[in-house]
Protein backbone atom coordinates (compact mmCIF):
# COMPACT_ATOMS: atom_id res chain seq x y z
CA UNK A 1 61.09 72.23 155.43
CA UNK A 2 59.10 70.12 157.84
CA UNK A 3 55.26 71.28 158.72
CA UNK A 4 56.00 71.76 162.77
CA UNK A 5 59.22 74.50 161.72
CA UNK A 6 57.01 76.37 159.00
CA UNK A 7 54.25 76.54 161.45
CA UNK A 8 56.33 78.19 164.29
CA UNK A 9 57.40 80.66 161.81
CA UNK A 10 54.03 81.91 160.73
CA UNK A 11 51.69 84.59 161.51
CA UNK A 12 48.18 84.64 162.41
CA UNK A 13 47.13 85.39 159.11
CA UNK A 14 49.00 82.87 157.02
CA UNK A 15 48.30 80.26 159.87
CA UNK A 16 44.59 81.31 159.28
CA UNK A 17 45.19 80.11 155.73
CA UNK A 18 46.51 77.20 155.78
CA UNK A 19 43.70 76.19 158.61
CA UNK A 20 41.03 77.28 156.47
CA UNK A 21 42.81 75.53 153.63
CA UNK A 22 41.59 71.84 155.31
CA UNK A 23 40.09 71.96 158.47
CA UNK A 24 36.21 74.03 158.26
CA UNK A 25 34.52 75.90 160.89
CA UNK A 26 37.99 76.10 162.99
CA UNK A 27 38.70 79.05 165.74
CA UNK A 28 41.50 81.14 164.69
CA UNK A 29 41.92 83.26 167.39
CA UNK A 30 44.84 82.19 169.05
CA UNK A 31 48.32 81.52 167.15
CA UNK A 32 49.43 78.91 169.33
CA UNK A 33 46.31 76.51 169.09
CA UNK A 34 46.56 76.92 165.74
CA UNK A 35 49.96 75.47 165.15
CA UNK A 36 49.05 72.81 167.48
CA UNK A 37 46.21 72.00 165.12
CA UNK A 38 47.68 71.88 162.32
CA UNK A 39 50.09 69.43 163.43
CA UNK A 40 47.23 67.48 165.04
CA UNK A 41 46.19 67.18 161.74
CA UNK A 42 48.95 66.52 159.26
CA UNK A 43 47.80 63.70 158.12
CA UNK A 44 45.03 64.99 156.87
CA UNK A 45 46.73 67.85 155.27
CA UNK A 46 48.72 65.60 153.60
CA UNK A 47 45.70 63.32 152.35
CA UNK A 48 46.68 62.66 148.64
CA UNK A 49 42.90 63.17 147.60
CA UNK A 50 42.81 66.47 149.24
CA UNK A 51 46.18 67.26 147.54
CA UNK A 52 44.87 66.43 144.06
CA UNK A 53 41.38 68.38 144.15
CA UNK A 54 43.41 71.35 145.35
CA UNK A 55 45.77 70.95 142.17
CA UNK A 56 42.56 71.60 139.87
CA UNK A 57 42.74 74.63 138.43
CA UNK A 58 39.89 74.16 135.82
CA UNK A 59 37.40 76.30 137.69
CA UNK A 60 38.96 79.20 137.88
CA UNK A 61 40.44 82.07 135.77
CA UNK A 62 43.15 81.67 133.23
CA UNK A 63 45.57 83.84 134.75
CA UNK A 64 45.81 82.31 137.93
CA UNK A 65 45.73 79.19 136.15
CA UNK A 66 48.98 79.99 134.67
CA UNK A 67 50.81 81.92 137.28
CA UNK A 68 49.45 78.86 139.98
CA UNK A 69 51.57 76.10 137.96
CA UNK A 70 54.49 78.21 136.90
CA UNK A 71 54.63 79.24 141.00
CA UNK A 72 54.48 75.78 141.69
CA UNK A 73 56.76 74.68 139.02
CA UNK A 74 59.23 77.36 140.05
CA UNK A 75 59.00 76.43 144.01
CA UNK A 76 59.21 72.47 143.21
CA UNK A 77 62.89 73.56 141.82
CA UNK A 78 63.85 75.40 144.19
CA UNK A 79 66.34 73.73 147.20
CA UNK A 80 63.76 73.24 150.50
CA UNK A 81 61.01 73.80 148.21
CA UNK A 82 61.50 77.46 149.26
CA UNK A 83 61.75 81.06 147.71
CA UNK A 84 62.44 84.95 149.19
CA UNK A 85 58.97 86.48 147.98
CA UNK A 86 60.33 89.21 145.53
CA UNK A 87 62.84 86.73 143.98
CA UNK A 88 59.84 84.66 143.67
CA UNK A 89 57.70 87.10 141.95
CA UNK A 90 61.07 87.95 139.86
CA UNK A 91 61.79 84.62 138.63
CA UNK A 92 58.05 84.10 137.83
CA UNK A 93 58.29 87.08 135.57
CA UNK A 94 61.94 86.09 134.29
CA UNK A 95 60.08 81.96 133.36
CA UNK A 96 57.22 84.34 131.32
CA UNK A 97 59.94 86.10 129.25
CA UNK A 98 62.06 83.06 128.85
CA UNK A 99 59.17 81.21 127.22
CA UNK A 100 58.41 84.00 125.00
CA UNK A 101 62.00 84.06 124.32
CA UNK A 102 62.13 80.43 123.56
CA UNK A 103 59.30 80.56 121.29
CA UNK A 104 60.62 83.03 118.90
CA UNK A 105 63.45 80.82 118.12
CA UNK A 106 63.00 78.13 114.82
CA UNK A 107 64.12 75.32 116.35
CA UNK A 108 62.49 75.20 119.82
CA UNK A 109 59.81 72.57 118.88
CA UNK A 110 62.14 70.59 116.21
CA UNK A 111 61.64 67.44 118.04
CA UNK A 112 57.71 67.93 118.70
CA UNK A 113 55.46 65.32 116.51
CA UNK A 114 54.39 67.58 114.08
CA UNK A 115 50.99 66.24 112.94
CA UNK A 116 50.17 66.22 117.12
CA UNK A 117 51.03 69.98 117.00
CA UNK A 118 48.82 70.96 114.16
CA UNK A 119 45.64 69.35 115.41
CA UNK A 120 45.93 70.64 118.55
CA UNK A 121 47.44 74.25 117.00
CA UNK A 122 43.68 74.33 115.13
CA UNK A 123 41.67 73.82 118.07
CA UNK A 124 43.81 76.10 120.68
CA UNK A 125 43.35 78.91 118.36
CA UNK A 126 39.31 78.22 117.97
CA UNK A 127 39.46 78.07 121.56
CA UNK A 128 41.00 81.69 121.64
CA UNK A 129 38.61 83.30 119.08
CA UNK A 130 35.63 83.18 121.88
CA UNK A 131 35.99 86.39 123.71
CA UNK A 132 39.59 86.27 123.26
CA UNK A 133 40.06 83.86 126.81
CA UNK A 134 39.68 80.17 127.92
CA UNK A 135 36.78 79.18 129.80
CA UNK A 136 36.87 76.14 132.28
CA UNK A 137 35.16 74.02 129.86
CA UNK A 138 37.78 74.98 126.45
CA UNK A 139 40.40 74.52 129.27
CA UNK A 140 39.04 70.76 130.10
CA UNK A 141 38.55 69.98 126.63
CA UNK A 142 42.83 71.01 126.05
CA UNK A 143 44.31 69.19 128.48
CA UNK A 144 42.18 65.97 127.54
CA UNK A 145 43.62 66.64 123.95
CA UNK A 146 47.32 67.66 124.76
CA UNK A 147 46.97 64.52 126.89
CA UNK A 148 45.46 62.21 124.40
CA UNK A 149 47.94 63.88 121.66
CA UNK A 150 50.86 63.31 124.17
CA UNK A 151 51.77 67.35 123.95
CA UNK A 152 53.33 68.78 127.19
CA UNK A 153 52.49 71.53 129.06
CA UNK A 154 56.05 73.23 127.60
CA UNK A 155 54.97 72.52 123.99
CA UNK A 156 51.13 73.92 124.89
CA UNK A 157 52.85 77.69 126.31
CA UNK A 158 55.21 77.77 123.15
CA UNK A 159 52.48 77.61 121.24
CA UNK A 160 50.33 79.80 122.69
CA UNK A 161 52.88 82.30 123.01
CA UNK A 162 53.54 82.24 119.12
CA UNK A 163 50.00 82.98 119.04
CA UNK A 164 50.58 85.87 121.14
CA UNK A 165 48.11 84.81 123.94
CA UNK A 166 51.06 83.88 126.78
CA UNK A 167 51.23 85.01 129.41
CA UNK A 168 48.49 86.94 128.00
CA UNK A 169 47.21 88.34 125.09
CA UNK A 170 49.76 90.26 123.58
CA UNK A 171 52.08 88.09 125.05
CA UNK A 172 52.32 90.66 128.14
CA UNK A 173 54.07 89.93 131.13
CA UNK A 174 51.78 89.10 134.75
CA UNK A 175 52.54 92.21 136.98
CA UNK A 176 52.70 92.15 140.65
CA UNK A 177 49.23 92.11 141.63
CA UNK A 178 47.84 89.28 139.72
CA UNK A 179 50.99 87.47 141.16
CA UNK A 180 49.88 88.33 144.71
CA UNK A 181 46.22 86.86 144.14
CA UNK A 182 48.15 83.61 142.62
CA UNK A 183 50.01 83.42 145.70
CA UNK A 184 46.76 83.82 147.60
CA UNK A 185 44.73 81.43 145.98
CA UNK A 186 47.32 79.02 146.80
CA UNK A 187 47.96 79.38 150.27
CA UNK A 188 43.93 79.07 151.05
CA UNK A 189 44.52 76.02 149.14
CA UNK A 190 47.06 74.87 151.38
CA UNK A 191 49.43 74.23 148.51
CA UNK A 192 52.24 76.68 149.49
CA UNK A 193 52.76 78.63 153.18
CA UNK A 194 53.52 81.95 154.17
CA UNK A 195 56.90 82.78 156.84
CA UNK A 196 58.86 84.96 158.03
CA UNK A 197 62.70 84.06 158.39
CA UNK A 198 64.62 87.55 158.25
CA UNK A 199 62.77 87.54 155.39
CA UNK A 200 59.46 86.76 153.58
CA UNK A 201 59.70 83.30 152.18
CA UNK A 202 57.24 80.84 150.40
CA UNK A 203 57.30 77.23 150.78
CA UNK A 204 55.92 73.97 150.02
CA UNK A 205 55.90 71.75 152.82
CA UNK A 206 57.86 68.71 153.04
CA UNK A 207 54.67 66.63 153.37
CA UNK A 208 53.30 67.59 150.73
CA UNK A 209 55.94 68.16 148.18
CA UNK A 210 56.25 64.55 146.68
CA UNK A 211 52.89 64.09 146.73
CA UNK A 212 52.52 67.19 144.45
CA UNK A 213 55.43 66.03 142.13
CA UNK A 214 53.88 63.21 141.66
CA UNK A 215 50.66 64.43 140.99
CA UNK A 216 52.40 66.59 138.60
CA UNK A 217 54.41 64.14 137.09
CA UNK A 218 57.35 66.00 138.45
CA UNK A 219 60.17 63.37 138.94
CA UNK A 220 63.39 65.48 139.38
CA UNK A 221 64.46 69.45 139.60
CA UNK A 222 66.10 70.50 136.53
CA UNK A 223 69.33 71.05 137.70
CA UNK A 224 69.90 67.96 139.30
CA UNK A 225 68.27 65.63 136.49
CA UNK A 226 71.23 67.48 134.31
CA UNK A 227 73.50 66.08 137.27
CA UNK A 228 71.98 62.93 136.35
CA UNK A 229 72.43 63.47 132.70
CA UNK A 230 76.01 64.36 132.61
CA UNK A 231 76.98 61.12 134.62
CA UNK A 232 75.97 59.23 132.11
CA UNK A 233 78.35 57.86 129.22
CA UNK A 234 78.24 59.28 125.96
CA UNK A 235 76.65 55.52 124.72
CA UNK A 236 73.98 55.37 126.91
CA UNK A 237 72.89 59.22 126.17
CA UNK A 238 72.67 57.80 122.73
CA UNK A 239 70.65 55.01 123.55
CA UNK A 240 68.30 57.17 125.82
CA UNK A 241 67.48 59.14 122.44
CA UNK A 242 67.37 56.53 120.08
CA UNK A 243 64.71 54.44 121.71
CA UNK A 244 62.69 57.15 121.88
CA UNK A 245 62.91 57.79 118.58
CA UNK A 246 64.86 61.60 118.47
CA UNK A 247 68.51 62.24 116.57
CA UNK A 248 70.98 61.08 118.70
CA UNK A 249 74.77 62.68 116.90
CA UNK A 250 76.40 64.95 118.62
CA UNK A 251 78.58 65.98 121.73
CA UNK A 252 77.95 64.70 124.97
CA UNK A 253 76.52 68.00 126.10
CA UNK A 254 74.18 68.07 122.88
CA UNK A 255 72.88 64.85 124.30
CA UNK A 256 72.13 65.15 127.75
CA UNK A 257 70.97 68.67 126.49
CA UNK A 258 68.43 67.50 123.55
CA UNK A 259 67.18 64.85 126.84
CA UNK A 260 66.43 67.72 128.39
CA UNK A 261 64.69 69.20 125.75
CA UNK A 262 62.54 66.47 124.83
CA UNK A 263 61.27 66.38 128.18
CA UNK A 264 61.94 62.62 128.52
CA UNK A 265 61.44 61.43 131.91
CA UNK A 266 64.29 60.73 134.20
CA UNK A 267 62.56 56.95 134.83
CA UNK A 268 61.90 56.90 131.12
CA UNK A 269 65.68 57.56 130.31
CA UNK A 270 66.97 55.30 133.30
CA UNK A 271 64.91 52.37 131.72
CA UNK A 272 66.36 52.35 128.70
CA UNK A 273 69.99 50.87 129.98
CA UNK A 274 70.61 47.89 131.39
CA UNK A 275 70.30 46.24 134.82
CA UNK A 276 74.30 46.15 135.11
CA UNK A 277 74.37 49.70 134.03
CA UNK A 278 72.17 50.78 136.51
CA UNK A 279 74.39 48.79 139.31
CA UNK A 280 77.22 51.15 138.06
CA UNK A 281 75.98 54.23 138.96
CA UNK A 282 74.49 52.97 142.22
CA UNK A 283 78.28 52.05 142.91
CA UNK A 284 79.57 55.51 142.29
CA UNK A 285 76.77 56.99 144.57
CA UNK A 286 77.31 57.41 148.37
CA UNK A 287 75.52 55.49 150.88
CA UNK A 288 72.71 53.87 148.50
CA UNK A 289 71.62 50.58 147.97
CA UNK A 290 72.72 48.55 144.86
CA UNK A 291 70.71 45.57 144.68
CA UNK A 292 67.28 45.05 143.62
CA UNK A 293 65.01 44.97 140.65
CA UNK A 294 65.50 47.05 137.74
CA UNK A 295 62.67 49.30 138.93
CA UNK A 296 64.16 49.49 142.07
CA UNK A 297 67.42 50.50 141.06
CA UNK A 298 65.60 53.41 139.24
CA UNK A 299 63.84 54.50 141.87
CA UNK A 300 66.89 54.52 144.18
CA UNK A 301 69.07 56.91 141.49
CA UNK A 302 66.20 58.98 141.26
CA UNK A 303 65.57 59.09 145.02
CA UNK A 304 69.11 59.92 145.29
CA UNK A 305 69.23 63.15 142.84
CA UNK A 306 65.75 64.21 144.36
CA UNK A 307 67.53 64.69 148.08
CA UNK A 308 70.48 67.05 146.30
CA UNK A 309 70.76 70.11 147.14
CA UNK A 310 72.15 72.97 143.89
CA UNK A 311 73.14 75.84 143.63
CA UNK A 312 73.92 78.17 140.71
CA UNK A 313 77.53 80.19 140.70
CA UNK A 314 77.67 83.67 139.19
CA UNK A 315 80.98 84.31 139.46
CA UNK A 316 84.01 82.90 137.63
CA UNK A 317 85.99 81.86 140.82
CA UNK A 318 85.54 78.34 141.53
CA UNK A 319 85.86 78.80 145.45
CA UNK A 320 82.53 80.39 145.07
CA UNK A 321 80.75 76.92 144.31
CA UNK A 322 82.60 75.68 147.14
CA UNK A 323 81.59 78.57 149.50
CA UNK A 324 77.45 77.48 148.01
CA UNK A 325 78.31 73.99 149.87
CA UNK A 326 79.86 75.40 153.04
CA UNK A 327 77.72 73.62 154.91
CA UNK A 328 77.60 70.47 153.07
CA UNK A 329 81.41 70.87 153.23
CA UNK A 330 81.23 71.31 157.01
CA UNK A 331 78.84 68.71 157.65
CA UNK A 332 81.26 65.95 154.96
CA UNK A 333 78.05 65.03 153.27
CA UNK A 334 79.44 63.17 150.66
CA UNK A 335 76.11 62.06 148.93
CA UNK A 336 75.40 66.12 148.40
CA UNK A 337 79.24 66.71 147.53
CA UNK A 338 79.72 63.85 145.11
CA UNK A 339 76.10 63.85 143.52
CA UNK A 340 76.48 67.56 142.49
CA UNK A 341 80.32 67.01 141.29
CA UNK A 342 82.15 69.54 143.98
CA UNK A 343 84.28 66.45 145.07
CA UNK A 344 86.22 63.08 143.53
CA UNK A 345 87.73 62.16 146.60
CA UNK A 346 87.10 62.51 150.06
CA UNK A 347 90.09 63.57 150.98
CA UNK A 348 89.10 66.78 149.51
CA UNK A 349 86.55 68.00 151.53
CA UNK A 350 88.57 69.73 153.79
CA UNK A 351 90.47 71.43 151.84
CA UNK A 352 87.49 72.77 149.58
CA UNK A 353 85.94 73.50 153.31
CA UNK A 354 88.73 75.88 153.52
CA UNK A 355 88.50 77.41 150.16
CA UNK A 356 85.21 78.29 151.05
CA UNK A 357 85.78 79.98 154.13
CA UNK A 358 88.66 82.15 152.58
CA UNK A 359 86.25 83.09 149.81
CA UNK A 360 83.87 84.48 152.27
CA UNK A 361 86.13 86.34 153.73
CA UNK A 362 87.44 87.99 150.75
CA UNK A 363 84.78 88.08 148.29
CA UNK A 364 81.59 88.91 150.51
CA UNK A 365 83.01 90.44 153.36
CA UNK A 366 86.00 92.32 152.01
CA UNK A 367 89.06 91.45 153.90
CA UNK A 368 91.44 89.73 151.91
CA UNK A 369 93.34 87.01 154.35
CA UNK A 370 97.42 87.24 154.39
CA UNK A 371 99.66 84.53 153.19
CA UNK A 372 101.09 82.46 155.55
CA UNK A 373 104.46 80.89 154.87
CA UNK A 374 105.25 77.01 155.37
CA UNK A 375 102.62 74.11 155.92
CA UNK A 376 102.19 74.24 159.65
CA UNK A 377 99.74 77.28 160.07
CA UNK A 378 96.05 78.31 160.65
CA UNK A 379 93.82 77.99 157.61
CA UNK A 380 93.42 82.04 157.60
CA UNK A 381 94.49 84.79 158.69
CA UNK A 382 93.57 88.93 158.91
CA UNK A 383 95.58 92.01 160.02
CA UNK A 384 93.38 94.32 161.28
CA UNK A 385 93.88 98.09 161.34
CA UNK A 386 95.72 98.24 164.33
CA UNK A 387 97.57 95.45 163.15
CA UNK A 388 96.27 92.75 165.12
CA UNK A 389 95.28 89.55 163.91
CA UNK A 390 92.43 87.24 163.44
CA UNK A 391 93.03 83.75 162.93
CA UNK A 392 90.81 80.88 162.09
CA UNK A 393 90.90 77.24 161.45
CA UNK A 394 87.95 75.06 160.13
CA UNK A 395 86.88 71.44 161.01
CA UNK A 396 84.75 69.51 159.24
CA UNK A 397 83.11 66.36 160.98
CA UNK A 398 80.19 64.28 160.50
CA UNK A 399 79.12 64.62 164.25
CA UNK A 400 79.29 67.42 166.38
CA UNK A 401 82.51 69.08 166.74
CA UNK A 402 84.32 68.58 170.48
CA UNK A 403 87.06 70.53 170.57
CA UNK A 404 89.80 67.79 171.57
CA UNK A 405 92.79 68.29 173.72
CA UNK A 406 95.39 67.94 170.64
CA UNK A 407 92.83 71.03 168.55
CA UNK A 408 93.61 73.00 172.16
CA UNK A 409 96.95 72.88 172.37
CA UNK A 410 97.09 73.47 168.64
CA UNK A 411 95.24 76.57 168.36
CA UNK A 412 97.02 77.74 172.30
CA UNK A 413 100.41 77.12 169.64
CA UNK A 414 98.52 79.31 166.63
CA UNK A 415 98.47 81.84 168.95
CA UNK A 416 101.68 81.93 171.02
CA UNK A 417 103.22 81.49 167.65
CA UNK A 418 101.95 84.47 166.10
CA UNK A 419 103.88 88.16 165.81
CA UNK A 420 100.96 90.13 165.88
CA UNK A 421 98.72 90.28 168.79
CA UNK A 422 95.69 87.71 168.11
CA UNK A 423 92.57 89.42 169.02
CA UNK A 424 90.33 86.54 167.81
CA UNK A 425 90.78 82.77 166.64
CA UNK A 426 87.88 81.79 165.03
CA UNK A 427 86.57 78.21 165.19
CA UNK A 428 84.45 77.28 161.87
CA UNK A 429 82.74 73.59 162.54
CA UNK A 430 79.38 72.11 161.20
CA UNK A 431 78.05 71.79 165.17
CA UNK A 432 79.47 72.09 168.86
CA UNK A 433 78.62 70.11 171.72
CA UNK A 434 78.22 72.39 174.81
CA UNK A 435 81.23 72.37 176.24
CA UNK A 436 83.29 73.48 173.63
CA UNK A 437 82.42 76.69 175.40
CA UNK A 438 84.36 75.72 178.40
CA UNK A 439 87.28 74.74 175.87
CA UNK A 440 86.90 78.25 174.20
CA UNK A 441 86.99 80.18 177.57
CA UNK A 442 90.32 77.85 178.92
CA UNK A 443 91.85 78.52 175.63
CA UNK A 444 91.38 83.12 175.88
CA UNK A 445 92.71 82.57 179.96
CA UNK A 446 95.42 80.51 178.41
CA UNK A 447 96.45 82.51 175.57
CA UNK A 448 98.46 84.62 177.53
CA UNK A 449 96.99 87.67 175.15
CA UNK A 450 93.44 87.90 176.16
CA UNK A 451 92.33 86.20 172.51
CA UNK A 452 88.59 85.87 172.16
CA UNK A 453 87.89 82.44 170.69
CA UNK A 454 84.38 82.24 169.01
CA UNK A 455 82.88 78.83 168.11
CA UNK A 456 81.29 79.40 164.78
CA UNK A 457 78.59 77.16 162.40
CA UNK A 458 79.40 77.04 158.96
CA UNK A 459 75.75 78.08 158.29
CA UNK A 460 75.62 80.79 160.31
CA UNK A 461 78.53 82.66 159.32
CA UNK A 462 77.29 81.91 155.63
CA UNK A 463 73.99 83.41 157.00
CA UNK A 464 76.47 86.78 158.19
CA UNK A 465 78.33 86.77 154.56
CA UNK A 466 74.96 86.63 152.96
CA UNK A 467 73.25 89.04 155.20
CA UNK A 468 75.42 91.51 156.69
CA UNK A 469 74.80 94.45 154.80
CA UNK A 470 70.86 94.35 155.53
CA UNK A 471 72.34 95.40 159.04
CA UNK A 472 73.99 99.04 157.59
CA UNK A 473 73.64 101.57 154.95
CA UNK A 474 77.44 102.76 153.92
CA UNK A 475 79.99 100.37 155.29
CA UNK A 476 82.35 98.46 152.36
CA UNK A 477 83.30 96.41 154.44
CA UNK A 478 82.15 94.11 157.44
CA UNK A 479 83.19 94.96 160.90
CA UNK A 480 85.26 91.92 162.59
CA UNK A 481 84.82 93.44 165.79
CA UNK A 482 81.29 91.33 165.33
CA UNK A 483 83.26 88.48 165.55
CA UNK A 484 85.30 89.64 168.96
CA UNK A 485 83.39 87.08 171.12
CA UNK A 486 84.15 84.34 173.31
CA UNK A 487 81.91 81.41 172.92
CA UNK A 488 78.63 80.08 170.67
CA UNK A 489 78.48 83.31 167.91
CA UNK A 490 74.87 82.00 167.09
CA UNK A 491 72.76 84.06 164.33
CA UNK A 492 71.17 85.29 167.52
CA UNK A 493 74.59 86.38 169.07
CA UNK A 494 75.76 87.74 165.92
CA UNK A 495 72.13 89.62 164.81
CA UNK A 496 72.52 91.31 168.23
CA UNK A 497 76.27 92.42 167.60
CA UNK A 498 75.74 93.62 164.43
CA UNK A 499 72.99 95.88 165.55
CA UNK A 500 75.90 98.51 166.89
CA UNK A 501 78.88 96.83 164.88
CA UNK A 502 77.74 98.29 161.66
């Protein structure tokens, strides 16, 4: 997220923050001066030096030394650089146990040089035996040696942990409060931000986020540098390994797997293959340039896997991916839908768009759509109770959707067509220009059965699938009647209706 949107959805307080976090002796009286401030000032909030002191953590206690990085660790993976504040807090807590987890098991530091490890094993431990903590000055003197001994942070926690000193001594979990002061400390730092979007979120700011990965020698999330991984050819995985001197038999997935393991940099793996091979995968990327020098090309692939957005699927059903890239679906952005593997062809966008859409309907808000007979049909359809219908068709475009004369007389057809009384047609689109409305109002006058016709983003009625039960207590299912609506259903429009829907 961009600095100007954060901004106009924060408070006084957490815009009091983030002022405080670079601009001294500033008036924080009024909300609106503030935001116009600290957009005044971006550049300076953005200032690379000022990014870097605020990333040194030597100076102050060792639990919010630890819970700072694995927050900003955690939030640097996330898509948008952006977290709900209890899942935050949860997935912090879930990273502590899943290190402690990790460490337990034989093998976890097989490929770790093992003369590296002991030296710096000896000297952690002498470092503990003083009052049973790390000082700023035993903390300097570690991360000169895990630096100089070429030990990463990952290796440092599992061997603290087998110690029994992470996340603290006794390897006990961080509760919620010293999690709150970590989030604290970093917002008067101006590292994360504070706002309010339905719900409590945390975020890194656009303009600051590379900066920070960089810093932190961040190069790619985890998920999509696996994306990365698992394009590559079996050959080149081996090659990636073998030059850097780890076993390289196995599967494919033991490969890109062990990669991941070893922590070897996506521009360290990328550099091992060859300027042609690089070419190749720039070729089977969407809108990306091909040509250039070998550092270039690296830079682009990476630059390219950086911008994807992931998600992870819980469930079995495959539509479920698909409903995770609605949007992306909506929208055809084929560098999203081809970099994360949802689509082969384009040709299959709309089709998957589709998929998603029925999902939604059936999975998250309970009404399982009828089957239609024959080819030439609406992409869904719902009886309602009193046996009336809703219908809906979805159209994906890369611009905004205009609601053409041949869609018109299609959807007037849908209707007229149909046994059942339609009490809605639902249009799902990526965007509308504005007078789709007047299309939408022509189209209930002319359907001869006073049809509502909403106009419907594919984000927002994700945002109703994902949401609507925040809006009632009991209900199994979700009331369609929120739907009933002729013209924009906006998250406003539909917030409002499902205030007395459900």
């Amino acid at each position: 997220m961009k600095l100007e949107e954060i901004v106009s959805k924060m408070s006084k307080l957490y815009l009091g923050r983030l002022v405080d976090s670079f601009l001294k002796d500033t008036p924080k009286d009024n909300e609106k001066e503030m935001r116009k401030l600290i957009l005044k000032n971006n550049n300076e909030f953005a200032d690379y030096d000022r990014i870097k002191s605020k990333l040194n953590f030597i100076h102050i206690d060792r639990n919010t030394r630890v819970l700072n990085n694995l927050l900003l660790y955690i939030l640097l993976n996330e898509n948008d650089y952006k977290c709900e504040k209890n899942e935050l807090i949860q997935k912090v807590k879930q990273k502590e146990k899943e290190i402690i987890k990790s460490s337990k098991k034989e093998g976890c530091l097989e490929f770790s040089n093992k003369d590296s490890l002991k030296i710096y094993k000896k000297v952690l431990i002498t470092a503990w035996k003083w009052q049973d903590d790390i000082n700023s000055h035993e903390q300097n003197i570690l991360n000169t040696l895990r630096e100089e001994l070429d030990i990463s942070i990952g290796e440092h926690r599992i061997i603290e942990s087998r110690l029994g000193y992470f996340p603290q001594k006794g390897n006990k979990i961080h509760g919620y409060k010293p999690i709150k002061e970590s989030l604290k400390d970093l917002q008067y730092r101006g590292l994360i931000t504070r706002l309010r979007d339905n719900s409590s979120y945390f975020v890194i700011p656009e303009e600051i986020a590379n900066t920070m990965k960089n810093i932190l020698g961040l190069e790619l999330k985890k998920d999509t540098y696996k994306l990365l991984l698992k394009k590559l050819k079996k050959k080149q995985l081996k090659t990636i390994l073998k030059n850097h001197d780890f076993p390289y038999s196995g599967t494919k997935k033991e490969l890109y797997t062990r990669i991941l393991n070893t922590q070897i940099k996506p521009s360290m793996a990328l550099g091992q293959l060859t300027k042609d091979e690089l070419r190749e995968i720039l070729l089977d990327l969407e809108d990306i340039n091909i040509s250039g020098t070998k550092e270039e090309r690296i830079n682009n692939i990476i630059d390219f896997y950086d911008n994807l957005i992931t998600y992870k699927v819980e469930s079995s059903d495959p539509r479920e991916l698909y409903f995770n890239y609605i949007d992306e679906l909506a929208n055809r952005e084929y560098n999203q839908l081809r970099g994360n593997n949802i689509i082969d062809k384009d040709l299959s966008v709309e089709h998957y768009f589709e998929e998603a859409t029925s999902f939604l309907f059936e999975k998250l808000l309970k009404h399982t759509p009828t089957k239609m007979k024959g080819n030439n049909n609406p992409d869904g359809r719902l009886v309602c109770e009193n046996d009336d219908v809703i219908l809906w068709d979805n159209k994906s475009c890369e611009l905004d959707y205009n609601f053409p004369d041949k869609h018109f007389n299609q959807f007037k057809r849908y209707i007229q067509e149909e046994k059942n009384r339609v009490t809605l047609f639902l249009v799902v689109a990526p965007s509308f220009t504005s007078d789709c409305l007047i299309k939408a109002q022509k189209l209930k006058a002319q359907s001869n059965e006073d049809t509502d016709v909403g106009l419907i983003t594919a984000k927002d009625i994700k945002f109703i699938a994902e949401n609507w039960k925040d809006y009632c207590s009991d209900d199994y299912t979700f009331n369609l009647q929120v739907f009933d609506y002729t013209g924009f259903l906006t998250k406003d429009v539909l917030k409002q209706r499902m205030k007395w829907a459900l």
